[in-house]
C-alpha atoms as a PDB file:
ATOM      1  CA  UNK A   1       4.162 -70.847 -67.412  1.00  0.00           C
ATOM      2  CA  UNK A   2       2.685 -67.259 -66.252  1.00  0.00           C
ATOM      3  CA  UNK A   3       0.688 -65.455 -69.008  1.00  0.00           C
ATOM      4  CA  UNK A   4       1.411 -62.245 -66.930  1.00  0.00           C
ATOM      5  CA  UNK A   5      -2.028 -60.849 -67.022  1.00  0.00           C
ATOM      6  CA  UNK A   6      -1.955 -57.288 -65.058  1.00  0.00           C
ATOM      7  CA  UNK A   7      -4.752 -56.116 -63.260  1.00  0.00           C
ATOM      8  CA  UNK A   8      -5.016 -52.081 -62.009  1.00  0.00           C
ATOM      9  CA  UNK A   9      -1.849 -52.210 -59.352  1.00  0.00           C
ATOM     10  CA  UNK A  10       0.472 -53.154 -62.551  1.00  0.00           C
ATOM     11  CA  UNK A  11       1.050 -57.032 -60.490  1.00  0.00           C
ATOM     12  CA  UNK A  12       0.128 -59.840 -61.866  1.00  0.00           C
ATOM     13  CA  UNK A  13      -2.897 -61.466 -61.049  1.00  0.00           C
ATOM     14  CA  UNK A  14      -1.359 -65.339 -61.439  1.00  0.00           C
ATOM     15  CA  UNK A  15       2.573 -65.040 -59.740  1.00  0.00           C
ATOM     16  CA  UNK A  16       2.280 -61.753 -58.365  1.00  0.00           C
ATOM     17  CA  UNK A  17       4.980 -60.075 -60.451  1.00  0.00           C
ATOM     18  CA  UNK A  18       5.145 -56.578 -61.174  1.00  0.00           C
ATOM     19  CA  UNK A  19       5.073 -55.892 -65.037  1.00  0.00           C
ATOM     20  CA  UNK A  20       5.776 -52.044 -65.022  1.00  0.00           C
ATOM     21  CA  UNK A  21       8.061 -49.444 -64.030  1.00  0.00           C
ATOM     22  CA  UNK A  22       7.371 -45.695 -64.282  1.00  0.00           C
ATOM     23  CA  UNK A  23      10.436 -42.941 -65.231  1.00  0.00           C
ATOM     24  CA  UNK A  24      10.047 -39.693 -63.510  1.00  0.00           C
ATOM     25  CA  UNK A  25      11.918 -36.709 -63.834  1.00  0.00           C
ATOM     26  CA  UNK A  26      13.239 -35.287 -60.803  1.00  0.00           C
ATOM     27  CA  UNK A  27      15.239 -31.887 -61.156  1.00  0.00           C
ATOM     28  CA  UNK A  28      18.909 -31.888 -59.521  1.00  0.00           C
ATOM     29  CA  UNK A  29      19.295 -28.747 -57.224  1.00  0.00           C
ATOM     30  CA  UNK A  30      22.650 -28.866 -56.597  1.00  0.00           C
ATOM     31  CA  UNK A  31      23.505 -25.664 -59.191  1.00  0.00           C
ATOM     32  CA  UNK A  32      21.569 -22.604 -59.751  1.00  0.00           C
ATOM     33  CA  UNK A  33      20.544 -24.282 -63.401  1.00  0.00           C
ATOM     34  CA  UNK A  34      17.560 -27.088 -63.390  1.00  0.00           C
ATOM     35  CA  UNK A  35      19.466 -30.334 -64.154  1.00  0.00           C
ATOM     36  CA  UNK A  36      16.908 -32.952 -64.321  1.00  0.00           C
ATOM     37  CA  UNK A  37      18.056 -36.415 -63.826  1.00  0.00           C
ATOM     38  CA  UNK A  38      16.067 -39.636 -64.578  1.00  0.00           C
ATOM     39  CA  UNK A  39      15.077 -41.713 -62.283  1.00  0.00           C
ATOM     40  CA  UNK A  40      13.048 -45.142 -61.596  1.00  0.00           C
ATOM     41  CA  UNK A  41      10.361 -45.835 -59.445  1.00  0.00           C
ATOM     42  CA  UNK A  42       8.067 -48.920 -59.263  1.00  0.00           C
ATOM     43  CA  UNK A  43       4.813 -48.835 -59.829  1.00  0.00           C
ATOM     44  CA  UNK A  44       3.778 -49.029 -56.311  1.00  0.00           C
ATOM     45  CA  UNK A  45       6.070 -45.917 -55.448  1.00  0.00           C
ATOM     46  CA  UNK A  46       8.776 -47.012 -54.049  1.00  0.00           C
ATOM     47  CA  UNK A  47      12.336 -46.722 -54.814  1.00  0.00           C
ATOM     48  CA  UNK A  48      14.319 -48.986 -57.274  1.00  0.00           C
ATOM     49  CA  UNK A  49      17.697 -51.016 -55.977  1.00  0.00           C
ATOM     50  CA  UNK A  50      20.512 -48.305 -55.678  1.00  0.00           C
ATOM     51  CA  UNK A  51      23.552 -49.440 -57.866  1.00  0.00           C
ATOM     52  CA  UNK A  52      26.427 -50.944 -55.820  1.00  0.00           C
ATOM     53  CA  UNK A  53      29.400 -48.328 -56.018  1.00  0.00           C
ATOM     54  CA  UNK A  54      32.168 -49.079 -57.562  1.00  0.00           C
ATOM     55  CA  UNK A  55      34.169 -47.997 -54.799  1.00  0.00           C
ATOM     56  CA  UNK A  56      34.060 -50.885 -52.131  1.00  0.00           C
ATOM     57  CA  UNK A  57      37.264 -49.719 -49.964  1.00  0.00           C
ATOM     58  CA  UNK A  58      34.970 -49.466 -47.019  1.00  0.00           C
ATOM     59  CA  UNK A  59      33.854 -53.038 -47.425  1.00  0.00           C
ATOM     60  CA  UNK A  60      37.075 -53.880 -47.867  1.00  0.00           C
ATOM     61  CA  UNK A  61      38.177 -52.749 -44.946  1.00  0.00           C
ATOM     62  CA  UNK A  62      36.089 -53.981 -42.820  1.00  0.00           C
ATOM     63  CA  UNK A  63      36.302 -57.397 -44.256  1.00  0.00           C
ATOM     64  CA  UNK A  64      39.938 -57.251 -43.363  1.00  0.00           C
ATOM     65  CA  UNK A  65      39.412 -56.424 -39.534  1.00  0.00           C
ATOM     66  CA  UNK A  66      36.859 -59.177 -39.280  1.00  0.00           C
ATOM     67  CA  UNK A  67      39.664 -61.396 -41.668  1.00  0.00           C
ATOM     68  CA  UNK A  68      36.881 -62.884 -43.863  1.00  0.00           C
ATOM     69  CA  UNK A  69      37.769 -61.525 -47.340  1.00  0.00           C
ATOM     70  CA  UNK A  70      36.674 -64.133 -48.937  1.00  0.00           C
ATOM     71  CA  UNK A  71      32.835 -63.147 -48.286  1.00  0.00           C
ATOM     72  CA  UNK A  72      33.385 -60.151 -50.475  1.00  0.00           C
ATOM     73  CA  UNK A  73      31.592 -60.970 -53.244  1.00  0.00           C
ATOM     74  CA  UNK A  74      28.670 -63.538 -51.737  1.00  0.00           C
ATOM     75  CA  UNK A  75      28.213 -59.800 -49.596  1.00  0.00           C
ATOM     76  CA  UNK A  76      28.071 -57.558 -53.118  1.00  0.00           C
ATOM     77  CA  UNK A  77      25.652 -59.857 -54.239  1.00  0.00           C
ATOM     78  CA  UNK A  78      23.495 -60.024 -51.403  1.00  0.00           C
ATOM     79  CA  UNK A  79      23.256 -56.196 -51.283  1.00  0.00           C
ATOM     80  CA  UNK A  80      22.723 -56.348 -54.704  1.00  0.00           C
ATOM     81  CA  UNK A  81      19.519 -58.644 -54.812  1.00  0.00           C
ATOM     82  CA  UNK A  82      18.271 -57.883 -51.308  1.00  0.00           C
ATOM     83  CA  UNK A  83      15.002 -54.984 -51.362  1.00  0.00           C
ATOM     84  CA  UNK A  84      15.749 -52.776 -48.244  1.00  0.00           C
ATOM     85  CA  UNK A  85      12.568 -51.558 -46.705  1.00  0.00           C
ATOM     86  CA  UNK A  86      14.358 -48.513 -45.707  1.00  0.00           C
ATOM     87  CA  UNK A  87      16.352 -46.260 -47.331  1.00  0.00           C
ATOM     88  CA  UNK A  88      20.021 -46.324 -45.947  1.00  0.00           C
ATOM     89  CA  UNK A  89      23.621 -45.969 -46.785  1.00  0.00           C
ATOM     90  CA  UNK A  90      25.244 -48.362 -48.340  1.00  0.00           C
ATOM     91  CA  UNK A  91      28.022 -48.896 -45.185  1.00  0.00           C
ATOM     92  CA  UNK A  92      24.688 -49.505 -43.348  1.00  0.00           C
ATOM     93  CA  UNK A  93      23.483 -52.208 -45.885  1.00  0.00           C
ATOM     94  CA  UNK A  94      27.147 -53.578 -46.302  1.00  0.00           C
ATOM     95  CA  UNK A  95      27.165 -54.120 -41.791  1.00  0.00           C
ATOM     96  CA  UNK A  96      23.517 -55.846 -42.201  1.00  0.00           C
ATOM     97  CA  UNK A  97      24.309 -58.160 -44.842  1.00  0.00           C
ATOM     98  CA  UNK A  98      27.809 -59.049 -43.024  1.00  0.00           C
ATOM     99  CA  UNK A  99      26.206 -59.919 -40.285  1.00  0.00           C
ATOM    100  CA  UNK A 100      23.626 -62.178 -42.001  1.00  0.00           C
ATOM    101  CA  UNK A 101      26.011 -64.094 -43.777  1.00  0.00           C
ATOM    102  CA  UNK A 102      28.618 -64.633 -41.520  1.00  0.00           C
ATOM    103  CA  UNK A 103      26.158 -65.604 -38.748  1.00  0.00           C
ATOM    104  CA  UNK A 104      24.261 -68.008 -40.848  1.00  0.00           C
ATOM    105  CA  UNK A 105      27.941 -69.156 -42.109  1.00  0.00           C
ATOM    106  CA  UNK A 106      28.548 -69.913 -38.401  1.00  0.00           C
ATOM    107  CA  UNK A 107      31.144 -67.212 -37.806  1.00  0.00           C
ATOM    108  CA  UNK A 108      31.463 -65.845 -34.581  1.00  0.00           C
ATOM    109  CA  UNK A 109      30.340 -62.221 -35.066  1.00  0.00           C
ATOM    110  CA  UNK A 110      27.837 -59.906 -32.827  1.00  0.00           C
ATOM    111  CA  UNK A 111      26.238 -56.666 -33.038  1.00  0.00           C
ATOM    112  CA  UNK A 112      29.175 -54.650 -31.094  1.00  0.00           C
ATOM    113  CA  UNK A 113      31.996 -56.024 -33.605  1.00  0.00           C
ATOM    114  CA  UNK A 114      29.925 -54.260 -36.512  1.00  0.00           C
ATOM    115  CA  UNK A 115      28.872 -50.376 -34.484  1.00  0.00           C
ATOM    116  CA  UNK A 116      32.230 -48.790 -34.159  1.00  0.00           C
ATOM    117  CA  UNK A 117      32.464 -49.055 -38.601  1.00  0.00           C
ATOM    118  CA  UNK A 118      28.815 -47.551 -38.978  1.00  0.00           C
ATOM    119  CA  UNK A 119      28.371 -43.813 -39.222  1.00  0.00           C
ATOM    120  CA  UNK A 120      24.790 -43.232 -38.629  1.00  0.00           C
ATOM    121  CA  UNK A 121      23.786 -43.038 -34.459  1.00  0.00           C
ATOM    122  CA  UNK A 122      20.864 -45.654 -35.056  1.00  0.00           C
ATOM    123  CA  UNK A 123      20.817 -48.893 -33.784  1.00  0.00           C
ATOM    124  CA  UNK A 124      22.100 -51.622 -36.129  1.00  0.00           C
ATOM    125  CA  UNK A 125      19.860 -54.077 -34.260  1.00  0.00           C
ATOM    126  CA  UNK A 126      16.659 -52.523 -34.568  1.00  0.00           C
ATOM    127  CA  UNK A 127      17.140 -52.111 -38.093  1.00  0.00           C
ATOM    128  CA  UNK A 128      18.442 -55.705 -38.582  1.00  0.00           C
ATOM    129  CA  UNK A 129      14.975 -56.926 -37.157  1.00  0.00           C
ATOM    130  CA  UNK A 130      13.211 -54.395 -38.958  1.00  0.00           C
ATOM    131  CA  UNK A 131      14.177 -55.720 -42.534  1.00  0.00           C
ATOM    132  CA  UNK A 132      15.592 -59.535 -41.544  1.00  0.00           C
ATOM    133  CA  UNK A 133      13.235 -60.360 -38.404  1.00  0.00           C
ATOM    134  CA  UNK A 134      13.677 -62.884 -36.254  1.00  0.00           C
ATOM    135  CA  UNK A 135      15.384 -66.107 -37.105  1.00  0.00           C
ATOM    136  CA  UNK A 136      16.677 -68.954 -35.015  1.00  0.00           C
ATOM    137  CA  UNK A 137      20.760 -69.252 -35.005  1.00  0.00           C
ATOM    138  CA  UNK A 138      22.714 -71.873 -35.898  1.00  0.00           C
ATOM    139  CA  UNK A 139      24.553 -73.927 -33.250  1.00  0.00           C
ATOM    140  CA  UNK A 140      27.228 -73.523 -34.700  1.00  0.00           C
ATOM    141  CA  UNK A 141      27.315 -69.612 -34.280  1.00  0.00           C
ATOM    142  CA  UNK A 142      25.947 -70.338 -30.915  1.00  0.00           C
ATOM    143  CA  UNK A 143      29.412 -72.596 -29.972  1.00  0.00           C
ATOM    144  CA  UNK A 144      31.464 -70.137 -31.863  1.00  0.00           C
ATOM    145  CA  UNK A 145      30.164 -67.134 -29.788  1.00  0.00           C
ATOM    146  CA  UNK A 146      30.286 -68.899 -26.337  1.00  0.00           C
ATOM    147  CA  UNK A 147      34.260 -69.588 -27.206  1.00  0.00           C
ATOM    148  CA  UNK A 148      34.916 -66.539 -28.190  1.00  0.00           C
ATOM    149  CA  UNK A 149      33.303 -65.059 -24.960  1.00  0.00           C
ATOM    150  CA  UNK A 150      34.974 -67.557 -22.996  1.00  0.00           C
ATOM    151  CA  UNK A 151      38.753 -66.499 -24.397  1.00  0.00           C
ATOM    152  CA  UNK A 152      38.134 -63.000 -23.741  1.00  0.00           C
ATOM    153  CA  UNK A 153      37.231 -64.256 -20.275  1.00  0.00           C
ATOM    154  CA  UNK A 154      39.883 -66.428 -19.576  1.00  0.00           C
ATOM    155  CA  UNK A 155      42.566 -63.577 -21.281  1.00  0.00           C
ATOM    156  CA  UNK A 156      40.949 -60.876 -18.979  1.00  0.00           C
ATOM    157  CA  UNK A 157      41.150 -63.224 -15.581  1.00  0.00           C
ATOM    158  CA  UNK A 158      45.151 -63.626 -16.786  1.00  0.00           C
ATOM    159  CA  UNK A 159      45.531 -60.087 -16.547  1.00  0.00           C
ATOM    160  CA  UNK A 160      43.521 -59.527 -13.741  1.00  0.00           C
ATOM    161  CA  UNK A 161      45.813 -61.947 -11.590  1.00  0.00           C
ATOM    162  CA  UNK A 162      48.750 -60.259 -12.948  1.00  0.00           C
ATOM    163  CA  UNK A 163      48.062 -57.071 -11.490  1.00  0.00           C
ATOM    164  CA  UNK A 164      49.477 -56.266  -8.006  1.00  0.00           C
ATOM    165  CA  UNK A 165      47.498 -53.129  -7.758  1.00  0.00           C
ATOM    166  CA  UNK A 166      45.874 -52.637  -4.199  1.00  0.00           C
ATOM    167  CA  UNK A 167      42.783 -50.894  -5.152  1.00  0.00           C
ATOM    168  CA  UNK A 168      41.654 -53.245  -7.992  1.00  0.00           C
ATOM    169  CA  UNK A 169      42.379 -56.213  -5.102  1.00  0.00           C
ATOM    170  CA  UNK A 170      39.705 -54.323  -2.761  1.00  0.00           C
ATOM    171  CA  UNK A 171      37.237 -53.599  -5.284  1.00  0.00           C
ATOM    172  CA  UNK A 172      37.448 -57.305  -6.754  1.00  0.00           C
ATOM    173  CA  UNK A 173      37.782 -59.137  -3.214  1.00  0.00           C
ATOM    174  CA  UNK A 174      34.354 -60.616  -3.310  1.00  0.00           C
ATOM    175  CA  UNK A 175      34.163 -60.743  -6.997  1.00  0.00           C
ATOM    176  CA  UNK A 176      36.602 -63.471  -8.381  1.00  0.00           C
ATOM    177  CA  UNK A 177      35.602 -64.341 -11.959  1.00  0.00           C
ATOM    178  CA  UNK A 178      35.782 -68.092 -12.007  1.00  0.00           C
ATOM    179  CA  UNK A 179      36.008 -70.168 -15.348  1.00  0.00           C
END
């Protein structure tokens, strides 16, 4: 059992833990009036958790288009107890932490399934690596993905041979996509 003896960063010199937060006052600009509003920062400066809204309609709804509602709450959680490096939205965090659990879950997600719902021009990928880094998938995913490529293939070859358009035969002579 930790004694919790600090030294001058406010951590713990035995586990590492930090003992104390600080409350500034910030003032609220959004009036004409001074409205000061407390909040808390660690000790080493940076920015506390942000509260999960209540509002999760978003989350929701992308849930539903990716038919995997029953993550919901693992998701919350995750969001919840994970320490962002940066400071983003919470659509942004809600995208990351979809993709980390449903591709460690073995669910047959990518990158380009997740870009259309996120609002901010970044690159989800970057930022994934930037907080997550690198880990190795499972084979599972890996399966899951290659069949999933493959029936997009195989749908797209179907309606490639049913079109009797001229120019897409001359353009696609030499190509044939073979499966």
């Amino acid at each position: 059992m930790c004694s919790h003896k600090p030294d001058s960063n406010n951590f713990c010199m035995f586990c590492g833990l930090e003992l104390e937060y600080t409350q500034n006052l910030v003032p609220d600009t959004a009036y004409k009036n001074t409205i000061y509003k407390n909040t808390t920062y660690k000790s080493n400066g940076k920015y506390t958790a942000t509260p999960i809204p209540t509002d999760t309609t978003i989350l929701d709804h992308i849930l539903n288009y990716l038919n995997a509602q029953h993550y919901k709450h693992q998701i919350l959680e995750f969001i919840k107890n994970t320490n962002f490096i940066y400071r983003i939205s919470f659509l942004d965090k809600a995208l990351l932490s979809i993709y980390h659990i449903l591709s460690r879950d073995g669910f047959s997600i990518l990158f380009s399934d997740l870009e259309k719902f996120s609002t901010n021009n970044t690159n989800l990928l970057s930022k994934y690596f930037k907080i997550f880094g690198s880990r190795k998938p499972t084979n599972l995913y890996l399966k899951n993905v290659q069949n999933r490529i493959c029936e997009k293939l195989k749908i797209e070859e179907k309606i490639y041979k049913n079109t009797k358009l001229e120019i897409e035969e001359k353009i696609y002579k030499n190509t044939k996509l073979e499966i």
